[in-house]
C-alpha atoms as a PDB file:
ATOM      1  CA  UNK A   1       0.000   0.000   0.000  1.00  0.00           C
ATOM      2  CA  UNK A   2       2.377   2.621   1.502  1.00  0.00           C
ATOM      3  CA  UNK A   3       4.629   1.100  -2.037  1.00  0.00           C
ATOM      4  CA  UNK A   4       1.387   2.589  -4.147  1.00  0.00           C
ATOM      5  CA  UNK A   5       1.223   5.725  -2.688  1.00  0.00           C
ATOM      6  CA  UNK A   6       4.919   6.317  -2.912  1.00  0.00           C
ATOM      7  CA  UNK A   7       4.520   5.715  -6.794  1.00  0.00           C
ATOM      8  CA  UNK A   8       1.355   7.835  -7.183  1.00  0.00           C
ATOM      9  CA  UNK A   9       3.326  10.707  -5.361  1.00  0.00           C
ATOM     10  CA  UNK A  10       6.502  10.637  -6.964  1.00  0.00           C
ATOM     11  CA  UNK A  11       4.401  10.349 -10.662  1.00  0.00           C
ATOM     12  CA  UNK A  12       2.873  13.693 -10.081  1.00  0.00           C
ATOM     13  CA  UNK A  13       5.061  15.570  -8.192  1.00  0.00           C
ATOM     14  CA  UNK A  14       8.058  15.217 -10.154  1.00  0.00           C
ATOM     15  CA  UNK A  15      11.206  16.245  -8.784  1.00  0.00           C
ATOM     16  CA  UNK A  16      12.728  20.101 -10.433  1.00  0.00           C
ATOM     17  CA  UNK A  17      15.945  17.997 -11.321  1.00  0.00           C
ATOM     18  CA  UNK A  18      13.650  15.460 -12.981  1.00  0.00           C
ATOM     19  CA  UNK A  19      11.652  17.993 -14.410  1.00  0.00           C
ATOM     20  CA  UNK A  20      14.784  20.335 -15.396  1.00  0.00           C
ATOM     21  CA  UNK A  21      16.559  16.659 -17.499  1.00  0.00           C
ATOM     22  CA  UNK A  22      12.416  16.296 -19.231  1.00  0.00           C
ATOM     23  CA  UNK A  23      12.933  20.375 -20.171  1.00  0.00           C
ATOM     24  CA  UNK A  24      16.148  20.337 -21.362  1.00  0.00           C
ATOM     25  CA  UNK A  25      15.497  16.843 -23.770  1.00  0.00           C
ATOM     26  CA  UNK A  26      12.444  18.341 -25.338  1.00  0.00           C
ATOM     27  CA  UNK A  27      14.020  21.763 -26.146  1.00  0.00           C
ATOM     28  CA  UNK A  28      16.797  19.344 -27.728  1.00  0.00           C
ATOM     29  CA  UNK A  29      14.367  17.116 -30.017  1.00  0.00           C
ATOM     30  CA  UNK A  30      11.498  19.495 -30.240  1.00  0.00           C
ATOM     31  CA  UNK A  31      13.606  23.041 -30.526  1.00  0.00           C
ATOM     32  CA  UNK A  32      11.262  25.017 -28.165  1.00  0.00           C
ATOM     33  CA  UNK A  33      10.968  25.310 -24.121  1.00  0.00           C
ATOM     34  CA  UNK A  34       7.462  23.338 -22.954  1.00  0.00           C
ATOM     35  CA  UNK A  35       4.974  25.798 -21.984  1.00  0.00           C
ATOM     36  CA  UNK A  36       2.682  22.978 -20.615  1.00  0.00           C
ATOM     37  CA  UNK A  37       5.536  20.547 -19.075  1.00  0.00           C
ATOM     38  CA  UNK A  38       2.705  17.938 -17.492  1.00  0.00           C
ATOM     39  CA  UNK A  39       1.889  17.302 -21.573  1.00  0.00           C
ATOM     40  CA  UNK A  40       5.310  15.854 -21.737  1.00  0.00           C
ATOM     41  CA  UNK A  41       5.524  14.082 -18.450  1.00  0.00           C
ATOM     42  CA  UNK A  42       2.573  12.259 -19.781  1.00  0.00           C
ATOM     43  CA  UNK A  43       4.004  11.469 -23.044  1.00  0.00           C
ATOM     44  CA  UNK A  44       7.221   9.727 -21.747  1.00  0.00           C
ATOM     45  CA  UNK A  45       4.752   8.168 -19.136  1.00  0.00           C
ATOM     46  CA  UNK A  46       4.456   4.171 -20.554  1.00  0.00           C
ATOM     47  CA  UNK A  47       0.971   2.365 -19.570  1.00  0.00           C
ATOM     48  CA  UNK A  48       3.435  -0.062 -17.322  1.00  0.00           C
ATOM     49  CA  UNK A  49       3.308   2.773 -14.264  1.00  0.00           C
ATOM     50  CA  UNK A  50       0.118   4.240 -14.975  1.00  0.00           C
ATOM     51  CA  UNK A  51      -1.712   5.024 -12.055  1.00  0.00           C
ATOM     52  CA  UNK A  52      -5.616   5.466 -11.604  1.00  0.00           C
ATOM     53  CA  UNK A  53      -6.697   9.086 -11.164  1.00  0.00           C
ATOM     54  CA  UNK A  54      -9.114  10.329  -8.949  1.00  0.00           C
ATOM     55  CA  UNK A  55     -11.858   9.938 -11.954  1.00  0.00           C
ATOM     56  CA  UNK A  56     -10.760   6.274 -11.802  1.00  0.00           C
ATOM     57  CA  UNK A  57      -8.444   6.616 -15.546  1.00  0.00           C
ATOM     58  CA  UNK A  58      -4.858   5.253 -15.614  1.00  0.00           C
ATOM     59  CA  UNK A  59      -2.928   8.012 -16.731  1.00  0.00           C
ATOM     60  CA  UNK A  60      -0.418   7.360 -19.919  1.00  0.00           C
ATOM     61  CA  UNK A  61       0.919   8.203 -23.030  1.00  0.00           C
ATOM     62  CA  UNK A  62      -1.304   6.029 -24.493  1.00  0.00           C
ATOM     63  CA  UNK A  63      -3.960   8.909 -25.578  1.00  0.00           C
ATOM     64  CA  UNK A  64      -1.285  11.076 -26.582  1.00  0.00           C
ATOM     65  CA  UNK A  65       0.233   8.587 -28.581  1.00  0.00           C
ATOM     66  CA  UNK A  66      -3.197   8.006 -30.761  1.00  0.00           C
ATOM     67  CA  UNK A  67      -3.305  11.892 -30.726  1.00  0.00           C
ATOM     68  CA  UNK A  68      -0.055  12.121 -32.315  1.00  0.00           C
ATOM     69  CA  UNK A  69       0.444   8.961 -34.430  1.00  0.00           C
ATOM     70  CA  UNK A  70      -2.978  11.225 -36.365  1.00  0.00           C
ATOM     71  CA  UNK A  71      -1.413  14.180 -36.758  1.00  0.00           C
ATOM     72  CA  UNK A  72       1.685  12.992 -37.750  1.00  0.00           C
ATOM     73  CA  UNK A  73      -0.119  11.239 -40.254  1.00  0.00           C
ATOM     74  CA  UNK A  74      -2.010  14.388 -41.369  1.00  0.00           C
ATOM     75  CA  UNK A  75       1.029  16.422 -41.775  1.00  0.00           C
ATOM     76  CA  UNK A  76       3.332  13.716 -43.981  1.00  0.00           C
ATOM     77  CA  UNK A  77      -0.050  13.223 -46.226  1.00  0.00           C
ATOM     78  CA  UNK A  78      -0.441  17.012 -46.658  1.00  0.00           C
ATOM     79  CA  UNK A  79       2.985  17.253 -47.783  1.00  0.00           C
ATOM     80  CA  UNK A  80       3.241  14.630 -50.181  1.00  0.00           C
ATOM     81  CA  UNK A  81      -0.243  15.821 -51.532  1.00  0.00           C
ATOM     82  CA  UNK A  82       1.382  18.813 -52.366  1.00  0.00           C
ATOM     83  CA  UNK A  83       4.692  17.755 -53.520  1.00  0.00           C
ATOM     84  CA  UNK A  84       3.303  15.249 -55.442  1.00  0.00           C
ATOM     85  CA  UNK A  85       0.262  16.731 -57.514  1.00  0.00           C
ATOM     86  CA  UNK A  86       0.225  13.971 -60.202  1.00  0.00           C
ATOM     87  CA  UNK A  87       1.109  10.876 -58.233  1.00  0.00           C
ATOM     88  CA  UNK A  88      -1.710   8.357 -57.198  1.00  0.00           C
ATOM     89  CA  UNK A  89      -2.581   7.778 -54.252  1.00  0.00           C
ATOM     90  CA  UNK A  90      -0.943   3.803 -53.973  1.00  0.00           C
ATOM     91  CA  UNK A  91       2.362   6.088 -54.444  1.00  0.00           C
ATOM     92  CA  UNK A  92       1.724   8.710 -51.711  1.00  0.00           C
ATOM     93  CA  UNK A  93       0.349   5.963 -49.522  1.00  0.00           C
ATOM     94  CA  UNK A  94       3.290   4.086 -50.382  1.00  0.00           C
ATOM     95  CA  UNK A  95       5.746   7.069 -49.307  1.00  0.00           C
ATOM     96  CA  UNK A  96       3.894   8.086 -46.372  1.00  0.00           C
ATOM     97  CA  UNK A  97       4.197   4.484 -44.640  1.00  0.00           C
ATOM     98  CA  UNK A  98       7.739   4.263 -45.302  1.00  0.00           C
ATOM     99  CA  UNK A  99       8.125   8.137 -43.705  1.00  0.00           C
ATOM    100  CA  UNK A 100       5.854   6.823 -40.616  1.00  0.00           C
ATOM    101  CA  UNK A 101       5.672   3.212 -39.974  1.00  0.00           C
ATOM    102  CA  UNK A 102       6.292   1.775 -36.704  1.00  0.00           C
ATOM    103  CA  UNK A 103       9.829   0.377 -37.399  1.00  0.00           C
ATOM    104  CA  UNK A 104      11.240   3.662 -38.694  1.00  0.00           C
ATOM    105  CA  UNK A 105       9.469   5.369 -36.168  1.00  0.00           C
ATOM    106  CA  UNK A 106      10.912   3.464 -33.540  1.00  0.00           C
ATOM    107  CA  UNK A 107      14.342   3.745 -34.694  1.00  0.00           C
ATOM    108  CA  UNK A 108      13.712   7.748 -35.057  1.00  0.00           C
ATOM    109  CA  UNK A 109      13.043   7.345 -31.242  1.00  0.00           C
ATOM    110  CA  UNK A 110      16.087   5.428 -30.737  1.00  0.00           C
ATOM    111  CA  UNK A 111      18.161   8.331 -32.523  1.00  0.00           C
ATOM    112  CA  UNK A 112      16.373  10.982 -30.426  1.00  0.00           C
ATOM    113  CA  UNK A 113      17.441   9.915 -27.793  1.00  0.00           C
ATOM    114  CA  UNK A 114      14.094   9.150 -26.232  1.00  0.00           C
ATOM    115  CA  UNK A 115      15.777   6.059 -24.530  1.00  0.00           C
ATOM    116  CA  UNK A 116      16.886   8.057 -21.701  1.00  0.00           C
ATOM    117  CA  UNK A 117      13.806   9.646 -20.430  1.00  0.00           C
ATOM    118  CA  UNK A 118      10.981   7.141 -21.573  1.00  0.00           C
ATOM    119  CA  UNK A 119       9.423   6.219 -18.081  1.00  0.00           C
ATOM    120  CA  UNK A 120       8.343   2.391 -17.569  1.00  0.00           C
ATOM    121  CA  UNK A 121       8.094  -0.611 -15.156  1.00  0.00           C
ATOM    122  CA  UNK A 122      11.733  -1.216 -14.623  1.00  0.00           C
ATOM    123  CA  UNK A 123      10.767  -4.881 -13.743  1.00  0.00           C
ATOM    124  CA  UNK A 124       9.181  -5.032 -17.185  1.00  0.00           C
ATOM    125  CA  UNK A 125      12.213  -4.438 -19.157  1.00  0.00           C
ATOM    126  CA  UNK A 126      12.915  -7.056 -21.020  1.00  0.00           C
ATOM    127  CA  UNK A 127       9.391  -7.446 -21.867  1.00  0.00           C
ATOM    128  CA  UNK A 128       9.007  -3.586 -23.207  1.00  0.00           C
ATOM    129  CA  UNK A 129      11.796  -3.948 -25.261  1.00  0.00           C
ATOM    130  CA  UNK A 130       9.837  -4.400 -28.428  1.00  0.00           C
ATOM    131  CA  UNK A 131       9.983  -2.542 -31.088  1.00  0.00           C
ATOM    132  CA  UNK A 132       7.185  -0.109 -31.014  1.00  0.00           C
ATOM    133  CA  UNK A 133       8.645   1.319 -27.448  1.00  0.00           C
ATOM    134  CA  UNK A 134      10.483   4.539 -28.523  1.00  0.00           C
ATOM    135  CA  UNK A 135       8.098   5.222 -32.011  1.00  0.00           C
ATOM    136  CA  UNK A 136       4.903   5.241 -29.695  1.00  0.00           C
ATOM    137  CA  UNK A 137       6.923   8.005 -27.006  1.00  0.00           C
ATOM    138  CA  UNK A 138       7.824   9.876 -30.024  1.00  0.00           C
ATOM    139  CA  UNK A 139       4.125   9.878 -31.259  1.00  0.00           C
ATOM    140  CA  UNK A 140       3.071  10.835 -28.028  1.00  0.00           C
ATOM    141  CA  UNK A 141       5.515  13.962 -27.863  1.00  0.00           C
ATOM    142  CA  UNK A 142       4.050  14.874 -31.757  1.00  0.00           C
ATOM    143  CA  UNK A 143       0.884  14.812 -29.412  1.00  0.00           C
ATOM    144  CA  UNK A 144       1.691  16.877 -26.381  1.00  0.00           C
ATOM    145  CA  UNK A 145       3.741  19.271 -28.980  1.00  0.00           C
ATOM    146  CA  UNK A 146       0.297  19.605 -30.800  1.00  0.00           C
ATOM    147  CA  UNK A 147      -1.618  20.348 -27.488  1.00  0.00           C
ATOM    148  CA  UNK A 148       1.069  22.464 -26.004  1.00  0.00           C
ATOM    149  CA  UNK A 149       2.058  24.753 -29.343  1.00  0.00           C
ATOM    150  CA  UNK A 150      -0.357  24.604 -31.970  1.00  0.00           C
ATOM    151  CA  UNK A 151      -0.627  22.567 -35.247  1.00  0.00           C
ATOM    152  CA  UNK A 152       1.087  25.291 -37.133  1.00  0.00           C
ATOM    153  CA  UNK A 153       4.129  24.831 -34.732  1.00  0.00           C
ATOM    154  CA  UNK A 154       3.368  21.037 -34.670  1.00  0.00           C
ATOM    155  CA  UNK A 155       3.835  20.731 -38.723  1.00  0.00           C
ATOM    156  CA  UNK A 156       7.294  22.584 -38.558  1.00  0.00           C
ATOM    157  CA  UNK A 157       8.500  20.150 -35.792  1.00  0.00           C
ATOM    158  CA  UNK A 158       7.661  17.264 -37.480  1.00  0.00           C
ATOM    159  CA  UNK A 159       9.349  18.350 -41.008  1.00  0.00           C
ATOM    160  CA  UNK A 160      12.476  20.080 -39.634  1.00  0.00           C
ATOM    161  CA  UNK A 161      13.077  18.629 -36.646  1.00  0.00           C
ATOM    162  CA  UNK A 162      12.329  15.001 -37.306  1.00  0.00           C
ATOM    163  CA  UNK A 163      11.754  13.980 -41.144  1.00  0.00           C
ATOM    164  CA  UNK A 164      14.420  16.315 -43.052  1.00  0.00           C
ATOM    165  CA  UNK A 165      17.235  15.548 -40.903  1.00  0.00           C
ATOM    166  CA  UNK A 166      16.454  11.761 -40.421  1.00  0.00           C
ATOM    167  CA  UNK A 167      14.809  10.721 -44.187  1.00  0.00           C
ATOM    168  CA  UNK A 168      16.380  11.011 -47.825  1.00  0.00           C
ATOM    169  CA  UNK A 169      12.709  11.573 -49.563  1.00  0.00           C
ATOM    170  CA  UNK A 170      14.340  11.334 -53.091  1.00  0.00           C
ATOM    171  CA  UNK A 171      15.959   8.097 -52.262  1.00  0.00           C
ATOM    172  CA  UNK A 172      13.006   6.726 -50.238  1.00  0.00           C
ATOM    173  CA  UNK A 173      11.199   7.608 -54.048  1.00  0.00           C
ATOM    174  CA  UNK A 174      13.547   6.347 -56.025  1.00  0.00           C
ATOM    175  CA  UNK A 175      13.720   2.905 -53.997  1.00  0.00           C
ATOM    176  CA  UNK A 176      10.237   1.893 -54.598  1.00  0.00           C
ATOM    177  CA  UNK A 177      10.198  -1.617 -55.718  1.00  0.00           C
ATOM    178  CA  UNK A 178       7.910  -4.808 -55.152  1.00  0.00           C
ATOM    179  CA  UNK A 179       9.787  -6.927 -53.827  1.00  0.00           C
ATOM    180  CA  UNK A 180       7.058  -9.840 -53.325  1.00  0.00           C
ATOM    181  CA  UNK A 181       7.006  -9.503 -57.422  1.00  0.00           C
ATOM    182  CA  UNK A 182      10.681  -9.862 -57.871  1.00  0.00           C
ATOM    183  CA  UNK A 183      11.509 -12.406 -55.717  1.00  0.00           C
ATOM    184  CA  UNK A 184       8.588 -14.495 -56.504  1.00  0.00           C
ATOM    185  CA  UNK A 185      10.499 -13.784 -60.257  1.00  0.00           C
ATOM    186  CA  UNK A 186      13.649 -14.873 -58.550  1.00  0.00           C
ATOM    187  CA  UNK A 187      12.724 -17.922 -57.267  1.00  0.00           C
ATOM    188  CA  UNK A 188      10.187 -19.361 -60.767  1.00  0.00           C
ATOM    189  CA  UNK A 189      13.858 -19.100 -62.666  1.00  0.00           C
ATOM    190  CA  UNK A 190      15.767 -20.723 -59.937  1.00  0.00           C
ATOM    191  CA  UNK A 191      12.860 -23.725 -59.601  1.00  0.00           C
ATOM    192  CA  UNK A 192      12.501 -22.806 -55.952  1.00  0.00           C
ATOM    193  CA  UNK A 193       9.482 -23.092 -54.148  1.00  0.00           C
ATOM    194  CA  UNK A 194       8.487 -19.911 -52.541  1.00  0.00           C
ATOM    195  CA  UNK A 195       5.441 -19.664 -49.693  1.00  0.00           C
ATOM    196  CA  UNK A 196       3.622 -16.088 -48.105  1.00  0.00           C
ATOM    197  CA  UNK A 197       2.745 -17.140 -44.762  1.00  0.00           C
ATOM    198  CA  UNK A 198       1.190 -14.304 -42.313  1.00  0.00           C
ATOM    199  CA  UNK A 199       2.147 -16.292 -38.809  1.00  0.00           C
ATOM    200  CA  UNK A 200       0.552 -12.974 -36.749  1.00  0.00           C
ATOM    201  CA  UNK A 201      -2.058 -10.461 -35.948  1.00  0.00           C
ATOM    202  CA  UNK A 202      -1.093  -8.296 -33.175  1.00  0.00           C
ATOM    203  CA  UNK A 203      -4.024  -6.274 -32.541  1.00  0.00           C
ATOM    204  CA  UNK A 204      -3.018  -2.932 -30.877  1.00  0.00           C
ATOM    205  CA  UNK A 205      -4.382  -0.308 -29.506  1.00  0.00           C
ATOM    206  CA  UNK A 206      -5.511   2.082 -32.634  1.00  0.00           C
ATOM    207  CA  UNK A 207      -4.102  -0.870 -35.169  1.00  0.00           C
ATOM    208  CA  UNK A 208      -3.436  -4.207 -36.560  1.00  0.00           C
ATOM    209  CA  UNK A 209       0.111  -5.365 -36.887  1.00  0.00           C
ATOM    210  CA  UNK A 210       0.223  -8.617 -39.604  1.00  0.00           C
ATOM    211  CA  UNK A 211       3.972 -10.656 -39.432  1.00  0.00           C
ATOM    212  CA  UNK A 212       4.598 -12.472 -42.619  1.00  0.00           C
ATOM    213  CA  UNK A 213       7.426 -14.917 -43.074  1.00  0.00           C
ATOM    214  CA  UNK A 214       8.931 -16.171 -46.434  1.00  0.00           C
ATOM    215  CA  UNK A 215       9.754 -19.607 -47.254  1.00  0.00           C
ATOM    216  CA  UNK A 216      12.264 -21.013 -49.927  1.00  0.00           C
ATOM    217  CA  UNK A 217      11.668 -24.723 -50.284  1.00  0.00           C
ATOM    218  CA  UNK A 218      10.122 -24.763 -46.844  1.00  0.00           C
ATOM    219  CA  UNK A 219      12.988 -22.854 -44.866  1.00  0.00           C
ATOM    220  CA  UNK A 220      12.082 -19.644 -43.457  1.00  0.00           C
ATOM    221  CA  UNK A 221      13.862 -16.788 -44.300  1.00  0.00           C
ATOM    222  CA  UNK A 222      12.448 -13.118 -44.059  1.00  0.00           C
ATOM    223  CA  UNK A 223      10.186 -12.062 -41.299  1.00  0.00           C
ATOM    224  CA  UNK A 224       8.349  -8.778 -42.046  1.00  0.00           C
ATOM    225  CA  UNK A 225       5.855  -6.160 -40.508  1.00  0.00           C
ATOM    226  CA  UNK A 226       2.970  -4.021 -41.674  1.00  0.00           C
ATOM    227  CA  UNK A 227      -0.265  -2.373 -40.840  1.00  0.00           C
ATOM    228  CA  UNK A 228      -2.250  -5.225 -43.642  1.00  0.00           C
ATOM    229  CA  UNK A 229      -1.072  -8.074 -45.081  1.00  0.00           C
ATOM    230  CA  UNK A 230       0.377  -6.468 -48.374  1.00  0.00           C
ATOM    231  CA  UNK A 231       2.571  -4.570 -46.503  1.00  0.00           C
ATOM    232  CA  UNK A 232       3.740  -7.268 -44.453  1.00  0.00           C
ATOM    233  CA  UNK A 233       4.582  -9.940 -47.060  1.00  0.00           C
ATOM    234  CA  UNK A 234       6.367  -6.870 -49.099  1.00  0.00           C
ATOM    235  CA  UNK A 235       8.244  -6.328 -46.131  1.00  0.00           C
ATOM    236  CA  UNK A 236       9.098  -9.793 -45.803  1.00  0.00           C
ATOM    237  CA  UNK A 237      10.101 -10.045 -49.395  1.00  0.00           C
ATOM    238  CA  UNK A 238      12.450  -7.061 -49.319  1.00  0.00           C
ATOM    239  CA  UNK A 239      14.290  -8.865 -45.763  1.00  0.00           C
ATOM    240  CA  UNK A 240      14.517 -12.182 -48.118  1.00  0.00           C
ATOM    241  CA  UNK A 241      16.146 -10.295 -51.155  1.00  0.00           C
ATOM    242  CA  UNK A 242      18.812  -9.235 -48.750  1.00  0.00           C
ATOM    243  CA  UNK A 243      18.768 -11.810 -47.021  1.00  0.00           C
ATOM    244  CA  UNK A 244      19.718 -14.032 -50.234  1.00  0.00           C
ATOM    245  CA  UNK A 245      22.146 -11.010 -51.455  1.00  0.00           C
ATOM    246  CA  UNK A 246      20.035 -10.399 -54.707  1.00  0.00           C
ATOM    247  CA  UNK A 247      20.167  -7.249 -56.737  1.00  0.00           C
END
């Protein structure tokens, strides 16, 4: 009990050194001072230490996280709306989830920095270490960064502070390819053959996650992730063409 309470207190009453480390990382990835720190306590807050309030909610990033993982969205899909007039909308969809899907996400985390003041269960560790940890943080902060400065300030965050420095657009256009179609290609010449099997359905919060897994003459070989089948199996296909060293 007395355990509980010590949580609940030190959760929201954070300590000024605590809170002076939270101010100085988010000036660092987001470029501004917080106006609204408790935003950002919340979003580096994972569901593993959320506490009930007094309304009887747990408190954690979660809500941000849906908040932000939509805007985000919004903003890349205005841009490439733009930049692309004449494109279709397979190819802009097709951009946008390699800009904002949960692996590159999570490894934009992992470059932020985010690692050092994500809060969790630190019993839990091994078991958070997945690899939507640090992309879900990050789409909470889009969130809190949204609530706390405005979507006009939000949209220049997102593009200077996190896509332009991190992404090569004309090389993430240029690299377009379907896989699933070339290796499938690959493997009629070589008489191999070749199996699409989806082995998972993770269903999230606010998503689906499929896992597809290639097989060459029954042996496994790529393992990929996406938000529908399609773009798991293509995912899986591009891991198996490097996986076999094809060009």
């Amino acid at each position: 009990m007395y355990s509980a309470a010590k949580r609940l207190l030190n959760l929201f009453h954070a300590s000024p050194e605590k809170d002076k480390r939270l101010i100085t990382a988010i000036q660092t990835v987001v470029g501004a001072t917080p106006t609204n720190l408790s935003l950002y306590r919340l979003a580096i807050r994972h569901a593993s230490i959320a506490v009930k309030n007094s309304n009887g909610i747990k408190e954690s990033n979660e809500r941000l996280e849906y908040l932000g993982d939509a805007i985000l969205g919004a903003v890349v899909a205005d841009y490439l709306f733009k930049k692309f007039p004449y494109k279709d909308e397979g190819f802009l969809t097709e951009i946008r989830s390699r800009l904002v899907n949960r692996e590159s996400l999570n490894n934009l985390g992992k470059r932020l920095g985010l690692e050092s003041v994500i809060e969790y269960d630190q019993a839990s560790k091994g078991k958070l270490s997945h690899k939507s940890l640090y992309g879900d943080t990050l789409e909470a902060i889009v969130g809190a960064v949204y609530l706390d400065k405005g979507y006009k300030f939000c949209k220049r965050f997102i593009w200077n502070k996190l896509l332009i420095p991190y992404f090569d657009l004309d090389e993430i256009v240029h690299s377009i390819t379907n896989y699933k179609s070339r290796i499938i290609e690959w493997a009629q010449k070589e008489n191999k053959d070749i199996k699409f099997d989806i082995i998972e359905v993770k269903n999230q919060k606010h998503y689906k996650e499929f896992t597809a897994l290639v097989y060459i003459d029954d042996e496994p070989k790529g393992t990929g992730y996406g938000f529908n089948k399609k773009k798991a199996e293509q995912d899986a296909a591009q891991k198996t063409f490097q996986l076999l060293n094809l060009s």
